[in-house]
PDB file of N, CA and C in Angstrom:
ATOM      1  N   UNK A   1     -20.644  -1.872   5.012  1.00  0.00           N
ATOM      2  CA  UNK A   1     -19.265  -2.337   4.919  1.00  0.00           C
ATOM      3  C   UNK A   1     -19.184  -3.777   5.427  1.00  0.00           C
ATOM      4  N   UNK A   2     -18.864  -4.389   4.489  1.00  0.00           N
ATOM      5  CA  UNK A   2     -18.289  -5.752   4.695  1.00  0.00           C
ATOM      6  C   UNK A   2     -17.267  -6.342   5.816  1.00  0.00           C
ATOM      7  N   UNK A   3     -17.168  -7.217   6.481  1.00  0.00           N
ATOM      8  CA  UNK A   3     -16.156  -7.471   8.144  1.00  0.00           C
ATOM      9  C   UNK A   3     -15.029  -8.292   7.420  1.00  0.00           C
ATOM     10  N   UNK A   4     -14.384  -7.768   7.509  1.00  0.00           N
ATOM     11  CA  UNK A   4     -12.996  -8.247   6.459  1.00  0.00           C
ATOM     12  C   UNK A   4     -11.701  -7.945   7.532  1.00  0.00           C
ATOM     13  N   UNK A   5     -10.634  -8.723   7.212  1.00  0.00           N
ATOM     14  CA  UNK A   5      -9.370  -8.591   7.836  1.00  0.00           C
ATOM     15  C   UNK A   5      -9.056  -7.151   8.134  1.00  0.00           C
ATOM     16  N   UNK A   6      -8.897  -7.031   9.482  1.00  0.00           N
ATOM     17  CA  UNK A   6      -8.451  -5.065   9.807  1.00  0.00           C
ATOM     18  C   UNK A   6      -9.529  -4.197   9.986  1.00  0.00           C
ATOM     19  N   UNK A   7     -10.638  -4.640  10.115  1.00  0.00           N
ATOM     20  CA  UNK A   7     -11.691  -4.257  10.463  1.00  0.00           C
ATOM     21  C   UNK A   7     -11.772  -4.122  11.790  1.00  0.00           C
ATOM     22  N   UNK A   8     -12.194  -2.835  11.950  1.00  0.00           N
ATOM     23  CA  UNK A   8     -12.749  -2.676  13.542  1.00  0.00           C
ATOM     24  C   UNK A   8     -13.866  -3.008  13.820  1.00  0.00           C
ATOM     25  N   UNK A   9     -14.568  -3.732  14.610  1.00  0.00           N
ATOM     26  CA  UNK A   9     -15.553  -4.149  15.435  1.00  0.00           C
ATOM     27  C   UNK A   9     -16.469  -3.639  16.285  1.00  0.00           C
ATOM     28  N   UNK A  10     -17.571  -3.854  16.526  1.00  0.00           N
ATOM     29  CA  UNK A  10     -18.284  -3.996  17.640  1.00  0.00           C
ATOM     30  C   UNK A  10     -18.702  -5.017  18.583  1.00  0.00           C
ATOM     31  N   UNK A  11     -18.886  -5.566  19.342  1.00  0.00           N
ATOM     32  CA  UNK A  11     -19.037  -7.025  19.808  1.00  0.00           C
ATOM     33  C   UNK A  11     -20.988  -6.383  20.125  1.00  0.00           C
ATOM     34  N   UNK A  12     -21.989  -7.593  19.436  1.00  0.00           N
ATOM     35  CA  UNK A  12     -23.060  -6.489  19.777  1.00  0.00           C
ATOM     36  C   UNK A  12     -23.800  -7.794  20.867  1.00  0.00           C
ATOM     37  N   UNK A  13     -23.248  -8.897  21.008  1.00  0.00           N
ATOM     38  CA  UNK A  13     -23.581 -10.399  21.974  1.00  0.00           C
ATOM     39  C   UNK A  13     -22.552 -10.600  22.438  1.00  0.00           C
ATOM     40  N   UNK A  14     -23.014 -11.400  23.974  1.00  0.00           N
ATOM     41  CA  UNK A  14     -22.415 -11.851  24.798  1.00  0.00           C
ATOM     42  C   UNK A  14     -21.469 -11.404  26.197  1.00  0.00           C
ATOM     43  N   UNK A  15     -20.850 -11.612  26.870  1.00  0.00           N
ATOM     44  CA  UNK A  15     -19.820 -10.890  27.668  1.00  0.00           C
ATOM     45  C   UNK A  15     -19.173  -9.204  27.645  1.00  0.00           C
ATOM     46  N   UNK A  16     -18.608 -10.264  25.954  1.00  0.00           N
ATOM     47  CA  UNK A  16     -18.004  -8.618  25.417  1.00  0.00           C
ATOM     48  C   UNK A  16     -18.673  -7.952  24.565  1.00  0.00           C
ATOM     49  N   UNK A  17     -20.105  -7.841  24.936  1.00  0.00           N
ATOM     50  CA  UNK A  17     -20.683  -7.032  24.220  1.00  0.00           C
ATOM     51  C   UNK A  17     -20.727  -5.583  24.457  1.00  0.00           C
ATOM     52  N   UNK A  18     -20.631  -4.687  23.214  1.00  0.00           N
ATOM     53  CA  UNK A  18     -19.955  -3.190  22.978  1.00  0.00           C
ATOM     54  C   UNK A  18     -19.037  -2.678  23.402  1.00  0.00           C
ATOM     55  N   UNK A  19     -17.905  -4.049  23.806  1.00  0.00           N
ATOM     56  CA  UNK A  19     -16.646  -3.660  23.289  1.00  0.00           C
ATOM     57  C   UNK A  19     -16.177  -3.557  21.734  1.00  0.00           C
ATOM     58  N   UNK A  20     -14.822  -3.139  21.685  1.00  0.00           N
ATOM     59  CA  UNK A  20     -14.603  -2.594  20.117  1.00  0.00           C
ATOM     60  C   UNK A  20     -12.941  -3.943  20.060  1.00  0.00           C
ATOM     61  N   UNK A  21     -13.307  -4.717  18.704  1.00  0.00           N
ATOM     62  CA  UNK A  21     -12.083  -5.330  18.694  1.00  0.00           C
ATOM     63  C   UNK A  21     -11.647  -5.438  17.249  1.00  0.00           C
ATOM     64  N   UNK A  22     -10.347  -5.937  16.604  1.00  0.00           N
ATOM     65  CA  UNK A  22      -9.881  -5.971  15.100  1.00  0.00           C
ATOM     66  C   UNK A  22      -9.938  -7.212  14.741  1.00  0.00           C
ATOM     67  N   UNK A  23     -10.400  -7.470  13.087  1.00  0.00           N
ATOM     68  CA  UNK A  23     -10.924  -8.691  12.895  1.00  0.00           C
ATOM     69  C   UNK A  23      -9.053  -9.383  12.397  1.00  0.00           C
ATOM     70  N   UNK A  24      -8.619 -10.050  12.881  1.00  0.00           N
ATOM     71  CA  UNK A  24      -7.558 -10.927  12.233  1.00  0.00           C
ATOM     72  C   UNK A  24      -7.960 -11.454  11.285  1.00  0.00           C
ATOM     73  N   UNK A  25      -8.729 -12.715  11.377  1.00  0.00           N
ATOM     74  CA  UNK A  25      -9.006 -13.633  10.181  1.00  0.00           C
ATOM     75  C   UNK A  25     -10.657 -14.034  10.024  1.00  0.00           C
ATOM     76  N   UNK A  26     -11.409 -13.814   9.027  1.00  0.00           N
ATOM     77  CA  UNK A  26     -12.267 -14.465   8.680  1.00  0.00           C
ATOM     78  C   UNK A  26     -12.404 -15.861   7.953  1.00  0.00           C
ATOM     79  N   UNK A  27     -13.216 -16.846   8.046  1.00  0.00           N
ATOM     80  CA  UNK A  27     -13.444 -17.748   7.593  1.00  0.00           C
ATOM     81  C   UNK A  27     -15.126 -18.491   7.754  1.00  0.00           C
ATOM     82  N   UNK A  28     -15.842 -18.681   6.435  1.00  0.00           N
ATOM     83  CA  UNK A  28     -17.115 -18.764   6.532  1.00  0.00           C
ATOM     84  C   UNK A  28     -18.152 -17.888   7.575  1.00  0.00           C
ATOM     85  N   UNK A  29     -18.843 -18.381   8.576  1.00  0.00           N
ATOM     86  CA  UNK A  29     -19.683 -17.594   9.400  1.00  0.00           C
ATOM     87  C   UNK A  29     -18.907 -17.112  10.936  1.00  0.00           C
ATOM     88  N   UNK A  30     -17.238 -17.297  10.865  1.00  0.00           N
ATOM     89  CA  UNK A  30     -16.586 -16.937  11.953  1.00  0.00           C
ATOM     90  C   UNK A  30     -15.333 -15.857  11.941  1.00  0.00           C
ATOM     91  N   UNK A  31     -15.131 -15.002  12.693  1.00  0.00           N
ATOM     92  CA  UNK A  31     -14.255 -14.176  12.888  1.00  0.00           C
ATOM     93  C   UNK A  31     -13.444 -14.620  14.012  1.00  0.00           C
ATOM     94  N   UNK A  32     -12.165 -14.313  14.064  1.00  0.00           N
ATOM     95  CA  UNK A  32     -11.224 -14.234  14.930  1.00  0.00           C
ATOM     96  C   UNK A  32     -10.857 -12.907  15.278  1.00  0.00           C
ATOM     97  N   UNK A  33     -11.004 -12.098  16.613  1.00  0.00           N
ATOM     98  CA  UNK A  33     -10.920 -10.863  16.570  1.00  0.00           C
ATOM     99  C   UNK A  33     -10.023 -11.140  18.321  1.00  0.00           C
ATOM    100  N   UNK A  34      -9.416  -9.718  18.277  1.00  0.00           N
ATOM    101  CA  UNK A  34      -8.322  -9.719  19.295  1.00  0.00           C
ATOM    102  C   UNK A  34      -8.548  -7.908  19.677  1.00  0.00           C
ATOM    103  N   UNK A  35      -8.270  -7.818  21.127  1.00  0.00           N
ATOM    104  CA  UNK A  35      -8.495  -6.332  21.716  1.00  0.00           C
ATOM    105  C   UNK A  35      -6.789  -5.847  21.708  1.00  0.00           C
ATOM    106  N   UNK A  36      -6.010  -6.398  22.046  1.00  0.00           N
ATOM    107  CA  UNK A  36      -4.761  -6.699  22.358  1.00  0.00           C
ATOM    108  C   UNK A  36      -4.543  -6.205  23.918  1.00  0.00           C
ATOM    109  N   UNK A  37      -5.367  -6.281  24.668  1.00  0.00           N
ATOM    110  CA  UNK A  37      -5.162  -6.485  26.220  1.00  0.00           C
ATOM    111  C   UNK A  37      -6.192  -7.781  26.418  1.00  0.00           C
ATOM    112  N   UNK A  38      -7.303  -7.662  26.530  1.00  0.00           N
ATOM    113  CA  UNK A  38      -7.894  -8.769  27.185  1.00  0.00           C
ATOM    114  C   UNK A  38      -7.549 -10.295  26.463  1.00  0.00           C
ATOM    115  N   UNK A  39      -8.368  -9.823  24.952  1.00  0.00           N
ATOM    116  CA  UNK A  39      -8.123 -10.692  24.003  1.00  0.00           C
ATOM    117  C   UNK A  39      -7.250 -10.718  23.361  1.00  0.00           C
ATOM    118  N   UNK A  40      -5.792 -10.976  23.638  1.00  0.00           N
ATOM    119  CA  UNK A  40      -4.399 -10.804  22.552  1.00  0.00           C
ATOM    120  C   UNK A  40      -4.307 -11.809  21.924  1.00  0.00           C
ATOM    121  N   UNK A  41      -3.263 -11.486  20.651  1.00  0.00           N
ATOM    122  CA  UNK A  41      -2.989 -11.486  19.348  1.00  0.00           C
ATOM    123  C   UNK A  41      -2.598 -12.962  19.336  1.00  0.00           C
ATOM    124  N   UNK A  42      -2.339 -14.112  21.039  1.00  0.00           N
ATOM    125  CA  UNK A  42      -1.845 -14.822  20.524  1.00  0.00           C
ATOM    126  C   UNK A  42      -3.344 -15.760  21.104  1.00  0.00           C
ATOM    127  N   UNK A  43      -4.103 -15.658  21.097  1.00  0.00           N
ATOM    128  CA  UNK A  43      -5.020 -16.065  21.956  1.00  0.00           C
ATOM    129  C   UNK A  43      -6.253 -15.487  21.261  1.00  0.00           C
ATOM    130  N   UNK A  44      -6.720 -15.425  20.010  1.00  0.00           N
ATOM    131  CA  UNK A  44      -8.050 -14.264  19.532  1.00  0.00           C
ATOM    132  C   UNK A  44      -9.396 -15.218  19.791  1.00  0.00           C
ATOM    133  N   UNK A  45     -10.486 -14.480  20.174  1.00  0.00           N
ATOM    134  CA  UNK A  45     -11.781 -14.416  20.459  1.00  0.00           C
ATOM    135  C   UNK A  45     -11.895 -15.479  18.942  1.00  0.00           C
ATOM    136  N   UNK A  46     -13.393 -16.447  18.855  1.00  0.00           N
ATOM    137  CA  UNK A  46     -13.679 -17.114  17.697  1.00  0.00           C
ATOM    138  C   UNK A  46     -15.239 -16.635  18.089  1.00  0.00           C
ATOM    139  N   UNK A  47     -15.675 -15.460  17.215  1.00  0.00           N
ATOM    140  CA  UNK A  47     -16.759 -15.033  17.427  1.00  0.00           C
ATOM    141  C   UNK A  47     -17.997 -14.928  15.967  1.00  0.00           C
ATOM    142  N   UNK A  48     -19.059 -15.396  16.195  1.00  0.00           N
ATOM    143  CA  UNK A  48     -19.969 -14.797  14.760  1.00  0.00           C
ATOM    144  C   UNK A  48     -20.190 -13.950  14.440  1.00  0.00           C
ATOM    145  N   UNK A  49     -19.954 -13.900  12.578  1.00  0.00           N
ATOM    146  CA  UNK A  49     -20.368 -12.348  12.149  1.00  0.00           C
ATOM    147  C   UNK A  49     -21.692 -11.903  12.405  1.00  0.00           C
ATOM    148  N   UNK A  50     -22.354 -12.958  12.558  1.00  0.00           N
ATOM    149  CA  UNK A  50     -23.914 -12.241  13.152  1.00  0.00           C
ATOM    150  C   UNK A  50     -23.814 -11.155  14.109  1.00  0.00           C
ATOM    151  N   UNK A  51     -22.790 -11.347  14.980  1.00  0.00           N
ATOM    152  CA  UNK A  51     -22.720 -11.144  16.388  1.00  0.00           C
ATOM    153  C   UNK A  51     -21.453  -9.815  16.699  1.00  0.00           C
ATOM    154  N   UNK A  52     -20.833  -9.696  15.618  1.00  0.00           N
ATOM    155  CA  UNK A  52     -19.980  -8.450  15.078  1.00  0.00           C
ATOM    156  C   UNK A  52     -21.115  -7.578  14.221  1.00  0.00           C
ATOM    157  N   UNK A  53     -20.719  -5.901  15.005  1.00  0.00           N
ATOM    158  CA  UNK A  53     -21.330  -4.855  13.747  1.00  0.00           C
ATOM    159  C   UNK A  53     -20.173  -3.825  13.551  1.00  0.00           C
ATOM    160  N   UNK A  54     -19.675  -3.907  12.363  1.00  0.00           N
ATOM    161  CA  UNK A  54     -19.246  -3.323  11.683  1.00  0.00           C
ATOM    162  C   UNK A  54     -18.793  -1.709  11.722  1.00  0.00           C
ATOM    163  N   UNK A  55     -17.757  -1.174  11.829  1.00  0.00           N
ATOM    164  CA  UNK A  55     -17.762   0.272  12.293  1.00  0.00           C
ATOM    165  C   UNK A  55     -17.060   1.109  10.403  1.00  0.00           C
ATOM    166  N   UNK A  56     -17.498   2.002  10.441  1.00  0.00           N
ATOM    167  CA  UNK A  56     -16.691   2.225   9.157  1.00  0.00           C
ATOM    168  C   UNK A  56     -15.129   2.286   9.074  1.00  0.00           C
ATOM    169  N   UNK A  57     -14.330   1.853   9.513  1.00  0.00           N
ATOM    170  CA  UNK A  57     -13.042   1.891  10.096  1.00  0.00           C
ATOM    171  C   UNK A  57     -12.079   0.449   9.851  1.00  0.00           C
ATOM    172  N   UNK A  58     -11.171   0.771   8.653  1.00  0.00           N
ATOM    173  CA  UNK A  58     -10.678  -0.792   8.701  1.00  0.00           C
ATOM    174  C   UNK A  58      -8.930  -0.226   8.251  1.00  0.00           C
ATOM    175  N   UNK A  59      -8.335  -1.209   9.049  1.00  0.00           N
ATOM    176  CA  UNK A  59      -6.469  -1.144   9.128  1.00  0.00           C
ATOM    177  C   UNK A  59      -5.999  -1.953   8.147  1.00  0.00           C
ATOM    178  N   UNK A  60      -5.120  -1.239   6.960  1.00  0.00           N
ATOM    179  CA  UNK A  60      -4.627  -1.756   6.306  1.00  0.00           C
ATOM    180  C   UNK A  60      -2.979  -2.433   6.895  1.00  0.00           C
ATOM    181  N   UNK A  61      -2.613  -2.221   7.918  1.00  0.00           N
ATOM    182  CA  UNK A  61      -0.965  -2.498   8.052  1.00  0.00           C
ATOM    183  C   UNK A  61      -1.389  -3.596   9.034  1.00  0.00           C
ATOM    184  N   UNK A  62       0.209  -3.959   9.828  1.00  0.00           N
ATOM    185  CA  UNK A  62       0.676  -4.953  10.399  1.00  0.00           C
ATOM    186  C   UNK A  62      -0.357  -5.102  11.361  1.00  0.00           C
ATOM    187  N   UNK A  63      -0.993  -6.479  11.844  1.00  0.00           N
ATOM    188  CA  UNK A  63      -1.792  -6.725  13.104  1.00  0.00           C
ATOM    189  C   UNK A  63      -1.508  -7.826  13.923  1.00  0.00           C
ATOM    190  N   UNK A  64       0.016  -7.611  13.784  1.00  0.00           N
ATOM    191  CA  UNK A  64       0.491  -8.940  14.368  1.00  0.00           C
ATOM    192  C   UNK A  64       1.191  -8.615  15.789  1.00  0.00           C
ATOM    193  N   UNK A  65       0.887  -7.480  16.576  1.00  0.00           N
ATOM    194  CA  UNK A  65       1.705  -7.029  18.323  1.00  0.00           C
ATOM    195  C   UNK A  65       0.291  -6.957  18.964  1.00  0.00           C
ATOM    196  N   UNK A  66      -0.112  -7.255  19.704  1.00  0.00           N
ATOM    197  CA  UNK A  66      -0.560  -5.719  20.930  1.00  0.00           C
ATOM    198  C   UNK A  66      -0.392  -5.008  20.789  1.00  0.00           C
ATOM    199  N   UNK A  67       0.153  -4.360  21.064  1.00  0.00           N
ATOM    200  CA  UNK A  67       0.786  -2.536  20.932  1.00  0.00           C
ATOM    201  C   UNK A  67      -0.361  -2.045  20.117  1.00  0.00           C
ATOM    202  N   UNK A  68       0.613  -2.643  18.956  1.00  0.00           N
ATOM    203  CA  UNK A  68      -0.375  -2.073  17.408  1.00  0.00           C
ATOM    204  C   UNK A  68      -1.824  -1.961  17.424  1.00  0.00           C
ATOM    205  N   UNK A  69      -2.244  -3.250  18.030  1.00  0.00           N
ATOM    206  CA  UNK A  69      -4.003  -3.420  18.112  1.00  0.00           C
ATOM    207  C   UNK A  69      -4.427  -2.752  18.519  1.00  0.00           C
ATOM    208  N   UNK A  70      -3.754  -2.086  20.280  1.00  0.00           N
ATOM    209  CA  UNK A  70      -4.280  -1.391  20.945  1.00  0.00           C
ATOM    210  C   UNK A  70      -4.081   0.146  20.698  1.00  0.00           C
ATOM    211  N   UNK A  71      -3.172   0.825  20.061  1.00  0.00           N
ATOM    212  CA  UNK A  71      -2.612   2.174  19.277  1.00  0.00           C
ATOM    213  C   UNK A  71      -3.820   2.395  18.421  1.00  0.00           C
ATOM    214  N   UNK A  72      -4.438   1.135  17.509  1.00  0.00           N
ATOM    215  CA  UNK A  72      -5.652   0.987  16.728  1.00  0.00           C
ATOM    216  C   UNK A  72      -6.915   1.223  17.283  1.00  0.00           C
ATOM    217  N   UNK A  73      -7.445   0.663  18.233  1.00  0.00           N
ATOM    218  CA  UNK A  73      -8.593   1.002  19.135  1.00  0.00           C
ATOM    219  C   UNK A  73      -8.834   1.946  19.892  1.00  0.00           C
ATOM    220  N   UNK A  74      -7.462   2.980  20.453  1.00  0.00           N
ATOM    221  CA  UNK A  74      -7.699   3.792  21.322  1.00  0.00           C
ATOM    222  C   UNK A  74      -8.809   5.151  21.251  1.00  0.00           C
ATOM    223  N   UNK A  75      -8.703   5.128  20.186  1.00  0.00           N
ATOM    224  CA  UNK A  75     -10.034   6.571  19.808  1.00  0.00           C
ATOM    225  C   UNK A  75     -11.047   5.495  20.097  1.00  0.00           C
ATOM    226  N   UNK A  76     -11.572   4.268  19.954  1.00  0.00           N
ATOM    227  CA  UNK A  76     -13.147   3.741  19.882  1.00  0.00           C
ATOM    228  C   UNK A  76     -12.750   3.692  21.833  1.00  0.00           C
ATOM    229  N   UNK A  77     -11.802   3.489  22.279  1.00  0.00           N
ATOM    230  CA  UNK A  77     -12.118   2.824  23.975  1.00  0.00           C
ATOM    231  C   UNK A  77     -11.684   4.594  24.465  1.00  0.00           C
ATOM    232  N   UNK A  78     -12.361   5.349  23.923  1.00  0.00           N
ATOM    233  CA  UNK A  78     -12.085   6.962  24.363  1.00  0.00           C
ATOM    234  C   UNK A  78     -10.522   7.350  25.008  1.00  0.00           C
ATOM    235  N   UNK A  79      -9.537   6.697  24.632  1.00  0.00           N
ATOM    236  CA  UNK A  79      -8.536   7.232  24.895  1.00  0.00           C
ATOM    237  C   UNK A  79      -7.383   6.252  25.697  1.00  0.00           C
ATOM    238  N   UNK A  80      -8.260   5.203  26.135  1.00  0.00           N
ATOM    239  CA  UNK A  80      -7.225   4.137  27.021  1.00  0.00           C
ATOM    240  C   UNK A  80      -6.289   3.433  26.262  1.00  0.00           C
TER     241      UNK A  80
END
């Protein structure tokens, strides 16, 4: 599966690595991805797709709150 807008994440480098985040926007070899607590929606991570793996899991609706992002992730962060 391809890392496309609404895509859930893996972070598999760096800090936040194997945390789980949603891709906002792609452009060439970069993603913009947001947790909506650490990394929020107004403030997103500028991370490489190298460096994202892919979960089979992608959001077709609104990804524009917190709330939402985080309502989205809660099954991958076991329940928080």
């Amino acid at each position: 599966m391809d890392i496309v807008k609404g895509s859930v994440v893996r972070a598999r480098a760096g800090r936040d690595k194997d945390k789980f985040f949603v891709v906002l926007q792609t452009d060439g070899e970069y993603a913009l991805i947001a947790d909506g607590k650490r990394r929020r929606v107004e403030h997103p991570k500028r991370k490489k797709l190298k460096h994202l793996s892919p979960t089979n899991t992608a959001h077709n609706g609104s990804l524009e709150t917190n709330p939402k992002i985080k309502q989205i992730l809660r099954d991958f962060n076991g329940g928080k």
